[in-house]
Structures are given as C-alpha cells and as structure tokens.
N, C-alpha and C. Protein backbone atom coordinates (compact mmCIF):
# COMPACT_ATOMS: atom_id res chain seq x y z
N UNK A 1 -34.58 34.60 32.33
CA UNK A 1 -34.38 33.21 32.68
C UNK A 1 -33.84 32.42 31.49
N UNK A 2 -34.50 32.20 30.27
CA UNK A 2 -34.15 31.97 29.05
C UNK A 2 -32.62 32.53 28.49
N UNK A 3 -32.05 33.72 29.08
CA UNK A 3 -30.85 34.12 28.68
C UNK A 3 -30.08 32.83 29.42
N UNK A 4 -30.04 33.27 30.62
CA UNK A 4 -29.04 32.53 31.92
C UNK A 4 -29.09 30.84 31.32
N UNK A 5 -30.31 30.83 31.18
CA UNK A 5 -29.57 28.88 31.25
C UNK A 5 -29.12 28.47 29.69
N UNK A 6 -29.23 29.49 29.06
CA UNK A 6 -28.21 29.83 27.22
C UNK A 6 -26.80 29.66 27.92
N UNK A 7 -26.83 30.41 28.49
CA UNK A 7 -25.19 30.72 28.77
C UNK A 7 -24.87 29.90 29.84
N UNK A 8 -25.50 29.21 30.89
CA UNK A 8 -25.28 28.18 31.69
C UNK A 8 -24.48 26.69 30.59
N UNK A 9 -25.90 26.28 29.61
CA UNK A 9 -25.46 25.54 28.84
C UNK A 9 -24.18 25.38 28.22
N UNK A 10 -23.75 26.90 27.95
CA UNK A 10 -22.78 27.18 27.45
C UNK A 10 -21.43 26.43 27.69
N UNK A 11 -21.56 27.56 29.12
CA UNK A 11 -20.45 26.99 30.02
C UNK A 11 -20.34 25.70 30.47
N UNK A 12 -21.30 25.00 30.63
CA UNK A 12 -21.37 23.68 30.89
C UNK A 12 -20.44 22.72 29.50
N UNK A 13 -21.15 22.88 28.55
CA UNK A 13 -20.46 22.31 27.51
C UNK A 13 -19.10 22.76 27.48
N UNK A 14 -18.50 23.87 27.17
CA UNK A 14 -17.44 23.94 27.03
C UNK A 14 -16.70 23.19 28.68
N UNK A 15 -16.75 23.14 29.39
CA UNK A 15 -15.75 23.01 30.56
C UNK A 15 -16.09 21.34 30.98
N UNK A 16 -16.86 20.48 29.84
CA UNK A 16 -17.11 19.13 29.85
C UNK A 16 -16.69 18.41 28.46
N UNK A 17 -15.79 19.57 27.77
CA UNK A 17 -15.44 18.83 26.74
C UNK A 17 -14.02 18.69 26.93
N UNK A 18 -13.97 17.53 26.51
CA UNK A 18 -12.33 17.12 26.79
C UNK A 18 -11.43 17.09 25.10
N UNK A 19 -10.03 17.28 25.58
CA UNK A 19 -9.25 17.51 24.64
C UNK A 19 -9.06 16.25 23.79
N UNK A 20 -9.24 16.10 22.30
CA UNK A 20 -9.20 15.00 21.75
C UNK A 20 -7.91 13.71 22.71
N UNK A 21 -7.62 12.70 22.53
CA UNK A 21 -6.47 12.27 23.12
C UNK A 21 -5.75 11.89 21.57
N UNK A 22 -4.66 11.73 21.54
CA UNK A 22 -3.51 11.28 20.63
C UNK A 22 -3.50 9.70 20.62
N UNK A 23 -3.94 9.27 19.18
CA UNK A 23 -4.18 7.78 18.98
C UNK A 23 -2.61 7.04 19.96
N UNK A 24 -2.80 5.84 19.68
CA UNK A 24 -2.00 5.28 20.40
C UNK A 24 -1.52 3.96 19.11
N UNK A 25 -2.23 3.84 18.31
CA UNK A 25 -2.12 3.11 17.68
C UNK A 25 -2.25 3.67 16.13
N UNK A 26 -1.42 3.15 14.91
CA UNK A 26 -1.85 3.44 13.72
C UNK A 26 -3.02 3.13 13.12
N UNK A 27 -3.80 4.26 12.08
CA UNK A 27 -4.70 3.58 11.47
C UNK A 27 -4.38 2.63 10.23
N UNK A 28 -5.52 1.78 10.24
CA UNK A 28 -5.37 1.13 9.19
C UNK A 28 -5.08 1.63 7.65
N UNK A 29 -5.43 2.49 7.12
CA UNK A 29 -5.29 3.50 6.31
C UNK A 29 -4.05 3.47 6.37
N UNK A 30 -3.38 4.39 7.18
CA UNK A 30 -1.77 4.54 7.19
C UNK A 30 -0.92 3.43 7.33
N UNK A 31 -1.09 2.69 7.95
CA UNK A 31 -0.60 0.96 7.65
C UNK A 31 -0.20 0.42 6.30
N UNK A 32 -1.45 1.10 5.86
CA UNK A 32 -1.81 0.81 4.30
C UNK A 32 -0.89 1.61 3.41
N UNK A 33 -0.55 3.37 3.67
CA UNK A 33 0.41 4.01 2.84
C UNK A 33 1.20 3.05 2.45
N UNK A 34 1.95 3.39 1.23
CA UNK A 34 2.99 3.26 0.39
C UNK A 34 3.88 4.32 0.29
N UNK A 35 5.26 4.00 0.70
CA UNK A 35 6.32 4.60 0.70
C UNK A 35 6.99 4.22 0.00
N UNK A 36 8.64 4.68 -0.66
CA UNK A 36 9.17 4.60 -1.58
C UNK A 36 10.16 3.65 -0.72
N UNK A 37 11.46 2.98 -0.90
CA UNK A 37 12.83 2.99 -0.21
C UNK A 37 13.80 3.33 -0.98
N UNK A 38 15.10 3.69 -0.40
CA UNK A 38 16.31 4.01 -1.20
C UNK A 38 15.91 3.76 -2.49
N UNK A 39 16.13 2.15 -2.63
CA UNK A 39 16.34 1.18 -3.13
C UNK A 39 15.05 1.64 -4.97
N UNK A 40 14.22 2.29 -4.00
CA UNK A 40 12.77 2.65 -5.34
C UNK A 40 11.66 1.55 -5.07
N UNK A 41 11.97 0.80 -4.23
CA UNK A 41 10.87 -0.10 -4.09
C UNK A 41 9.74 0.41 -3.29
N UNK A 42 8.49 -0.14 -3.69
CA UNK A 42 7.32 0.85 -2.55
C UNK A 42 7.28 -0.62 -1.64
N UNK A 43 6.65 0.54 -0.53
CA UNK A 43 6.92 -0.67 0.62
C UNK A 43 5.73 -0.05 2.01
N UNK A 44 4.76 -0.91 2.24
CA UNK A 44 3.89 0.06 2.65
C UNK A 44 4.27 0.42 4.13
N UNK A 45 3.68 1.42 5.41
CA UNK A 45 4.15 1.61 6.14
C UNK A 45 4.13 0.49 7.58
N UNK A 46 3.20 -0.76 7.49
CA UNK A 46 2.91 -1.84 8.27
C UNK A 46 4.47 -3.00 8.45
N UNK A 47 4.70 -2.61 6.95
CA UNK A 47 6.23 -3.78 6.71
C UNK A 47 6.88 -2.60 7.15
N UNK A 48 7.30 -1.59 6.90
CA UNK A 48 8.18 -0.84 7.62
C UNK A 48 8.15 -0.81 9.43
N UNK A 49 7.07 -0.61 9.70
CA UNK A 49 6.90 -0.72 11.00
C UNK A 49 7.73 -2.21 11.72
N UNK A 50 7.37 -3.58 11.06
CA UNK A 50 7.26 -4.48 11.46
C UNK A 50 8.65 -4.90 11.55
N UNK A 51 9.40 -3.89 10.71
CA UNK A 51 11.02 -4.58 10.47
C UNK A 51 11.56 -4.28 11.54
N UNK A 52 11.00 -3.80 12.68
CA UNK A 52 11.45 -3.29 13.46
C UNK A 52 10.79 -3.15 15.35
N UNK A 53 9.77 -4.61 15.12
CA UNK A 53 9.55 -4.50 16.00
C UNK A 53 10.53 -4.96 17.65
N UNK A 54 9.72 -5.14 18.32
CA UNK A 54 10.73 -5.04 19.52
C UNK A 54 11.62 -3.69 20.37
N UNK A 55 11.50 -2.82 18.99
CA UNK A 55 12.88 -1.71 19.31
C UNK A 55 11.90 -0.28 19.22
N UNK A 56 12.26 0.89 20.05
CA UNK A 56 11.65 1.87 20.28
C UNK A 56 12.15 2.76 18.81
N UNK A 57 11.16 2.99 18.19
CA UNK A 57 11.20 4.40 16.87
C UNK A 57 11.10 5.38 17.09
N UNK A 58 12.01 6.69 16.62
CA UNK A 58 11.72 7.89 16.57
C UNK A 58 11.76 7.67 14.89
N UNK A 59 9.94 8.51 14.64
CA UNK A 59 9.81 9.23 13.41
C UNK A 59 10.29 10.34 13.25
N UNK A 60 11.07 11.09 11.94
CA UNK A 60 11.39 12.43 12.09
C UNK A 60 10.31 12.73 10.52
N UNK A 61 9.79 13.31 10.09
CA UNK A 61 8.35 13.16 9.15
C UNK A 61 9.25 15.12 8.57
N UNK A 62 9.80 15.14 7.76
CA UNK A 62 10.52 16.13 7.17
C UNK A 62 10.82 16.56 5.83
N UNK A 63 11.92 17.51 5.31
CA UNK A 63 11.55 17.63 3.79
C UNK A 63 13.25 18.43 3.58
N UNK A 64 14.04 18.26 2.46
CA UNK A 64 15.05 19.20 2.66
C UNK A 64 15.11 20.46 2.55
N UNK A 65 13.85 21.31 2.21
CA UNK A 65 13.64 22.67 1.72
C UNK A 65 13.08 23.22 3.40
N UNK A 66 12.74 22.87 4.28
CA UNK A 66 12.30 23.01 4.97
C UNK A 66 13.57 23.37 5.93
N UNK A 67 13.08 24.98 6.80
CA UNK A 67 13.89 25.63 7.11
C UNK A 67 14.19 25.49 8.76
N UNK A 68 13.22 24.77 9.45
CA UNK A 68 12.95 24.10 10.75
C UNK A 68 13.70 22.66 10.75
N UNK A 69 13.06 21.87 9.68
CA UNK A 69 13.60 20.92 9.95
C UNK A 69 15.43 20.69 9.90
N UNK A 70 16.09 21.43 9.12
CA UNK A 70 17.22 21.47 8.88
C UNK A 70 18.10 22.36 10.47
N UNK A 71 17.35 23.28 10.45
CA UNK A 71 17.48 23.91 12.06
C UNK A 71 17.35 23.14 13.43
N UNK A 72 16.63 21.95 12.98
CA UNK A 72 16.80 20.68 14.13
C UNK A 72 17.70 19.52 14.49
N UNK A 73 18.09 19.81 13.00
CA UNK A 73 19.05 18.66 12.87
C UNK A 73 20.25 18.81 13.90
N UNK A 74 20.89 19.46 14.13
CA UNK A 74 21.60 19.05 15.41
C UNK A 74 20.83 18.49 17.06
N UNK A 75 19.76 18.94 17.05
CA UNK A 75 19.30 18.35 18.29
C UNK A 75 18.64 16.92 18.15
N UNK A 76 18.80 16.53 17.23
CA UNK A 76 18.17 15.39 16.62
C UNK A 76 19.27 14.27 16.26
N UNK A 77 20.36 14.56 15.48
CA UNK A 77 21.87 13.99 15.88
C UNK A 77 22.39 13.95 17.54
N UNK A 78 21.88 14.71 18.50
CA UNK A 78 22.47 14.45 19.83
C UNK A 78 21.21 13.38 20.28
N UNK A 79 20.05 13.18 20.01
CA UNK A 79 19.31 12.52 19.78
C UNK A 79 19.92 11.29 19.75
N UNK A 80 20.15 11.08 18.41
CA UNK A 80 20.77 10.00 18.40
C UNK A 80 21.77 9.05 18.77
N UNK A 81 22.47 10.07 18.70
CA UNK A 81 24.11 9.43 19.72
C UNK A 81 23.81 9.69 21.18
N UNK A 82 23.01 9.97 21.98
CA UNK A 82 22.17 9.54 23.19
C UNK A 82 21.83 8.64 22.53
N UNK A 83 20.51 7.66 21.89
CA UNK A 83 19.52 6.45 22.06
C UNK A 83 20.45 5.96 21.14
N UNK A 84 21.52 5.16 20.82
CA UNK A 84 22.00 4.54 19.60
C UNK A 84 20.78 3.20 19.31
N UNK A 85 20.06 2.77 20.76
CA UNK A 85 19.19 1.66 20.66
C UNK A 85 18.87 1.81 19.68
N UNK A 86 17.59 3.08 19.97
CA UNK A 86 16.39 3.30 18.77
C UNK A 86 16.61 3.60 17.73
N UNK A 87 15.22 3.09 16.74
CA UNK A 87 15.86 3.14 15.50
C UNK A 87 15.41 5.00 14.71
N UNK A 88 16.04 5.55 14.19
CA UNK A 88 15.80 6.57 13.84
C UNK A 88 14.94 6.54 11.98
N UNK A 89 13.75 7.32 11.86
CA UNK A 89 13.05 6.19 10.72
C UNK A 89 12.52 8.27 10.29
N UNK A 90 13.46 8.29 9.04
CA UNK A 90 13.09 9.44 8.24
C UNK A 90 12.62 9.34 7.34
N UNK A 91 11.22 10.18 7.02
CA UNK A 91 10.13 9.83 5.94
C UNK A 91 10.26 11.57 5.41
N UNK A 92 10.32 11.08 4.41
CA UNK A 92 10.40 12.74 4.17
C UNK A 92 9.48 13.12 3.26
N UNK A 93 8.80 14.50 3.07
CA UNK A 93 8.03 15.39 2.19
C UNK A 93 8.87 15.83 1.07
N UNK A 94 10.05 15.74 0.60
CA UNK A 94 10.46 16.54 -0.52
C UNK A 94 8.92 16.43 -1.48
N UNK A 95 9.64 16.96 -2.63
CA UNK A 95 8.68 17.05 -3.69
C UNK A 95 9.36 16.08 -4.80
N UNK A 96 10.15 15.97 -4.88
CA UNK A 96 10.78 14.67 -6.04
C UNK A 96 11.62 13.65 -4.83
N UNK A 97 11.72 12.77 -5.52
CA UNK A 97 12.73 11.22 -4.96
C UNK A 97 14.14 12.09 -5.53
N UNK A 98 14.48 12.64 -5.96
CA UNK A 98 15.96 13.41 -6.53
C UNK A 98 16.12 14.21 -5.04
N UNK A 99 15.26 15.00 -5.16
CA UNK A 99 15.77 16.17 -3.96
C UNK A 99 15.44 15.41 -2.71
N UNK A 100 14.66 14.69 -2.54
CA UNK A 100 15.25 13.87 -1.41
C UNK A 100 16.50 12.93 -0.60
N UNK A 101 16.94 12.68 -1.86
CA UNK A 101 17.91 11.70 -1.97
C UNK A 101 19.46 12.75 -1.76
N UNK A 102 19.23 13.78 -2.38
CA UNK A 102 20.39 14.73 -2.17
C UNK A 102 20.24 15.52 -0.78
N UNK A 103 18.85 16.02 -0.58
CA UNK A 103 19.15 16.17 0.97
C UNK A 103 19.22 15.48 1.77
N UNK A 104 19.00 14.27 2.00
CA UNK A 104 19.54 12.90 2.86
C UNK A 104 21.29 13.22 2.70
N UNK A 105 21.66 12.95 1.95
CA UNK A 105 23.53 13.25 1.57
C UNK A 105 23.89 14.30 2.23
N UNK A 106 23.16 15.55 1.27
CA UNK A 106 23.48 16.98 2.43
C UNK A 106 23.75 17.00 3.73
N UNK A 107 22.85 16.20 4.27
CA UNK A 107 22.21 16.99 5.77
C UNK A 107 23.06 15.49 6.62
N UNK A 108 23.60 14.66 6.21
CA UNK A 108 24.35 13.33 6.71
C UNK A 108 23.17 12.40 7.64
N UNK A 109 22.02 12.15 7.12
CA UNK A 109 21.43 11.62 8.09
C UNK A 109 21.28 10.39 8.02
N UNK A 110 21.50 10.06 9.04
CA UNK A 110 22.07 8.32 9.48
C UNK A 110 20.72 7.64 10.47
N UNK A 111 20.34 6.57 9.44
CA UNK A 111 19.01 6.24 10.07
C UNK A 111 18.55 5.62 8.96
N UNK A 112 16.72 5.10 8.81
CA UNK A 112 16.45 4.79 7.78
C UNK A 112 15.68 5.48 6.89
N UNK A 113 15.81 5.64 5.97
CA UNK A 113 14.98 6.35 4.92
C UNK A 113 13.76 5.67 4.13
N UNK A 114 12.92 6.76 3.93
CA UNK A 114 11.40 6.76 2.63
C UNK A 114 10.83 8.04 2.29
N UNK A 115 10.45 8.01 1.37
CA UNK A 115 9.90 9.21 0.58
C UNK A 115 8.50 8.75 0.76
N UNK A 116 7.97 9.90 1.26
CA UNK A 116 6.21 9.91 1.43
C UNK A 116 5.73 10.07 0.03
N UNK A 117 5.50 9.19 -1.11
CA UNK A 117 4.79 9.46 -2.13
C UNK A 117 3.50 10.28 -1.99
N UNK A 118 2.71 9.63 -1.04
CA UNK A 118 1.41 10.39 -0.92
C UNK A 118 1.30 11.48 -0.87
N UNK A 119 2.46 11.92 -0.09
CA UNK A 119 2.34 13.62 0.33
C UNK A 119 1.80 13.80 1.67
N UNK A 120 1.33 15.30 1.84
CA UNK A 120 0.44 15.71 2.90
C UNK A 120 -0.51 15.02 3.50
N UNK A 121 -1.79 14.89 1.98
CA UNK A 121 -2.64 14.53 1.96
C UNK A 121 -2.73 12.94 1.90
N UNK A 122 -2.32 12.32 1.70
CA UNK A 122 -2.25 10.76 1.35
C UNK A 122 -2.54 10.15 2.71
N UNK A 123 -2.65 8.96 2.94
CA UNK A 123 -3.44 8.30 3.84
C UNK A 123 -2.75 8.39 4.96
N UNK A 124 -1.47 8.61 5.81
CA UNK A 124 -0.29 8.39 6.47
C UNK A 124 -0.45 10.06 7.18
N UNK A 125 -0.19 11.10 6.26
CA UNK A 125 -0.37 12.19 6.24
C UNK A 125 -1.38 12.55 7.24
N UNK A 126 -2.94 12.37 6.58
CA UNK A 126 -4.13 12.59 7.09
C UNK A 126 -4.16 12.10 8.74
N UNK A 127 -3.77 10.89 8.45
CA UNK A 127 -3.93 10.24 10.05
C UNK A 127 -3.22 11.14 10.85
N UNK A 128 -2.45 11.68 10.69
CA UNK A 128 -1.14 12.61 11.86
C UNK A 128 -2.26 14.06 11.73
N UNK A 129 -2.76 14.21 11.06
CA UNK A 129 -3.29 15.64 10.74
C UNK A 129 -2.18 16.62 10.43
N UNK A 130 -1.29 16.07 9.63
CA UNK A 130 -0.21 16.66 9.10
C UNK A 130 -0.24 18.42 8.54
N UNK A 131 0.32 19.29 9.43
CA UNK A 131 0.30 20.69 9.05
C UNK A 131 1.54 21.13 9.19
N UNK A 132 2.37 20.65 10.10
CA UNK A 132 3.95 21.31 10.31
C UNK A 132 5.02 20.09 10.12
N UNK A 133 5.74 20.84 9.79
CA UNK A 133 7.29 19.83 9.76
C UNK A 133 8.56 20.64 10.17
N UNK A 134 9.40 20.32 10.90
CA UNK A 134 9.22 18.83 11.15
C UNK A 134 8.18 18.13 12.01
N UNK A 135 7.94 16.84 12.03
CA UNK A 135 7.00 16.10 13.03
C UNK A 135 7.88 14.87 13.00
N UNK A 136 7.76 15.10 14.68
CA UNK A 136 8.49 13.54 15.07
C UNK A 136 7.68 12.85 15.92
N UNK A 137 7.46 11.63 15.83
CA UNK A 137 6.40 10.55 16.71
C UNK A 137 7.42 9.50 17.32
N UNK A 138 6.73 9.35 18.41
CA UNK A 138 7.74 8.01 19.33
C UNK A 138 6.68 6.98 19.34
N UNK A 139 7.28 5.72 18.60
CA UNK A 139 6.49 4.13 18.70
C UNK A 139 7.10 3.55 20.00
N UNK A 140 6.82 3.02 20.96
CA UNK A 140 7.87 2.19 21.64
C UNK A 140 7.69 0.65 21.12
N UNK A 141 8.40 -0.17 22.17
CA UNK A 141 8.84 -1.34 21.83
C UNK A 141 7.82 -2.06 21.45
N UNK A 142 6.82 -1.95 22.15
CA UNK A 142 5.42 -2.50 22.00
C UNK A 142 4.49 -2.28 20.79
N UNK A 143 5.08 -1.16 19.93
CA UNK A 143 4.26 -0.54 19.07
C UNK A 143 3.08 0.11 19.07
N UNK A 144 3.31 0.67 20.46
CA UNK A 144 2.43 1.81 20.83
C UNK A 144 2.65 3.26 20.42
N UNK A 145 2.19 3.68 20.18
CA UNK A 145 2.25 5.23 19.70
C UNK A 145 3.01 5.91 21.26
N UNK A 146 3.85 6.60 21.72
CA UNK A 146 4.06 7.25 23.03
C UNK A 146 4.08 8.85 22.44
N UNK A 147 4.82 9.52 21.74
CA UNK A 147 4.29 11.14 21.27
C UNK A 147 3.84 10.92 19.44
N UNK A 148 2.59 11.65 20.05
CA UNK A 148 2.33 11.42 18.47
C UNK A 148 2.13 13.14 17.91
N UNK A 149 2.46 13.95 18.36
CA UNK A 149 3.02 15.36 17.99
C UNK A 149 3.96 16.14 18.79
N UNK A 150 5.37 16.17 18.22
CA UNK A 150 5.94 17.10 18.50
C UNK A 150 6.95 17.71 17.35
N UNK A 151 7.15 18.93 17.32
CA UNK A 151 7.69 19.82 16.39
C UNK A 151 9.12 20.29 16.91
N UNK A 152 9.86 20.16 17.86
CA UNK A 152 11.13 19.82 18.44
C UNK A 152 11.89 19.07 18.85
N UNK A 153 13.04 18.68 18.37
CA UNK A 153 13.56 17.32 18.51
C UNK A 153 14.03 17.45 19.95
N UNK A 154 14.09 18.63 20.92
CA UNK A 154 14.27 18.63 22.13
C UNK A 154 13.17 18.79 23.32
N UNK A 155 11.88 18.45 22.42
CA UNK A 155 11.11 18.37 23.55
C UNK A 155 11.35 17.42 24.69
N UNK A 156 10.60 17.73 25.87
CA UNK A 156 10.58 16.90 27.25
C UNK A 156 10.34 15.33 26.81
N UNK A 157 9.17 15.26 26.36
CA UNK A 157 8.45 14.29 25.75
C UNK A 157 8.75 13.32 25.32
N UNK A 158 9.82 13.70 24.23
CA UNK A 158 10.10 13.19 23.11
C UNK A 158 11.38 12.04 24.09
N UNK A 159 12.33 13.51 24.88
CA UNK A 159 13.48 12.76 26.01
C UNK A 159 13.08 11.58 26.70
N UNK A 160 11.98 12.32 27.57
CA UNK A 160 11.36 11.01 28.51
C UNK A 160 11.13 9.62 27.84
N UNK A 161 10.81 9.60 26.80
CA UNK A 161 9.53 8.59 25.85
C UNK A 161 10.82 7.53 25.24
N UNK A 162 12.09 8.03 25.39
CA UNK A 162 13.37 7.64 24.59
C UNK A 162 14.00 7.07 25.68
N UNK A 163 14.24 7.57 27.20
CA UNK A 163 14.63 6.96 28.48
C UNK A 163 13.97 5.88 28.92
C-alpha cells in the first residue's frame, strides 16, 4: 500500500506540473543592463527599448565567431526585407568592442547595434537564461515580450509574431 500511493504521488505531481511560461515583460535587472553603442556610449537596455516604442522589435542576441549565427543570417535578412516596419535591434556577445564592430561590417547588418558588456552572465543575459546563440526575442508594439526563445530566424513563431 505504502509503495502504490509513492508512486501515485508521483505521477500526480509530475502530470500537475506545468511548463514554466515565458515572461512577457522585462526584468528590472535587465532594464537596468548597460550596453555599449556604436558611438562607445553605455546606454542601458530601458532607453534602448524606449527609443523605440510604438514599433514591433526583433532581438537577434549574437556574436561574430559564432557559427549558427552567421548561418542565419540570410534568413534573417529575408526577415527583414519582409518587416521593413520592425525595428531589427542586434546585441551582440563578441568578446571585444573591435571584433564586434568588424563583424557588424563583415556580415552587412543593417539594423541597430550594442555590445553586451555584461556578457552571458550579466543581468540581461541571466534574465533570457542565456545558453545558445543565436537568440532572437519579439517585443511588440506594446512592449510586450511575444517570443522570448527562439534559435531560428525562420521559426513559425517568430513569422506569425512579425505579421
């Protein structure tokens, strides 16, 4: 008797736990990051957000050494020239402001740029639970979060969330 309702419990718990849901909103923390611009000015990610409200964002959250993200880049340019609306907002992981700045040139990407000082780990990072790149997130007009993980610039998701 003592076995069965072990494993009753079991099953109960597992098939009553639900899948985290995907914030909808930024944390304060990440609001708070500091990013670099072209320009070298830090600029945290709340004023970045804000320069731009009204208008639907695709994040592309990337790095130029990175062998995916560079492999996306064409579906991510048709991306764009589909939504010319939205604004396209590239934050990138390099490891220096140099090699960022040259793979921005490299790779022709047309949109706005920042260098994630923080890194991985830094406050911006953490909130996404940052493990793969590329990562692209859709804000809409409202400044709602609509995908807050996807790793293909041709997901369904990402299409719909942009229509």
């Amino acid at each position: 008797m003592k076995r069965a309702s072990i494993i009753l419990i079991f099953f109960l718990t597992i098939f009553n736990c639900k899948a985290q849901d995907a914030p909808t909103e930024f944390s304060k923390k990440a609001l708070e990051d500091t990013f670099v611009s072209l320009d070298g000015d830090a600029v945290d990610f709340r004023t970045i957000l804000k320069q731009h409200e009204g208008k639907t964002i695709l994040i592309d959250i990337w790095a130029s050494w990175c062998r995916d993200c560079i492999k996306g880049m064409p579906k991510l340019k048709n991306l764009q020239k589909d939504n010319p609306e939205t604004v396209f907002l590239f934050l990138s992981l390099d490891k220096t402001e140099a090699a960022w700045k040259k793979g921005m040139e490299r790779y022709k990407l047309e949109g706005e740029h920042y260098y994630m000082q923080s890194g991985w780990k830094g406050d911006f990072g953490s909130f996404l639970d940052l493990d793969w790149i590329p990562r692209y997130l859709i804000v809409d007009k409202d400044g709602t979060i609509k995908v807050f993980r996807a790793i293909k610039a041709d997901e369904k998701k990402i299409k719909e969330s942009l229509n």
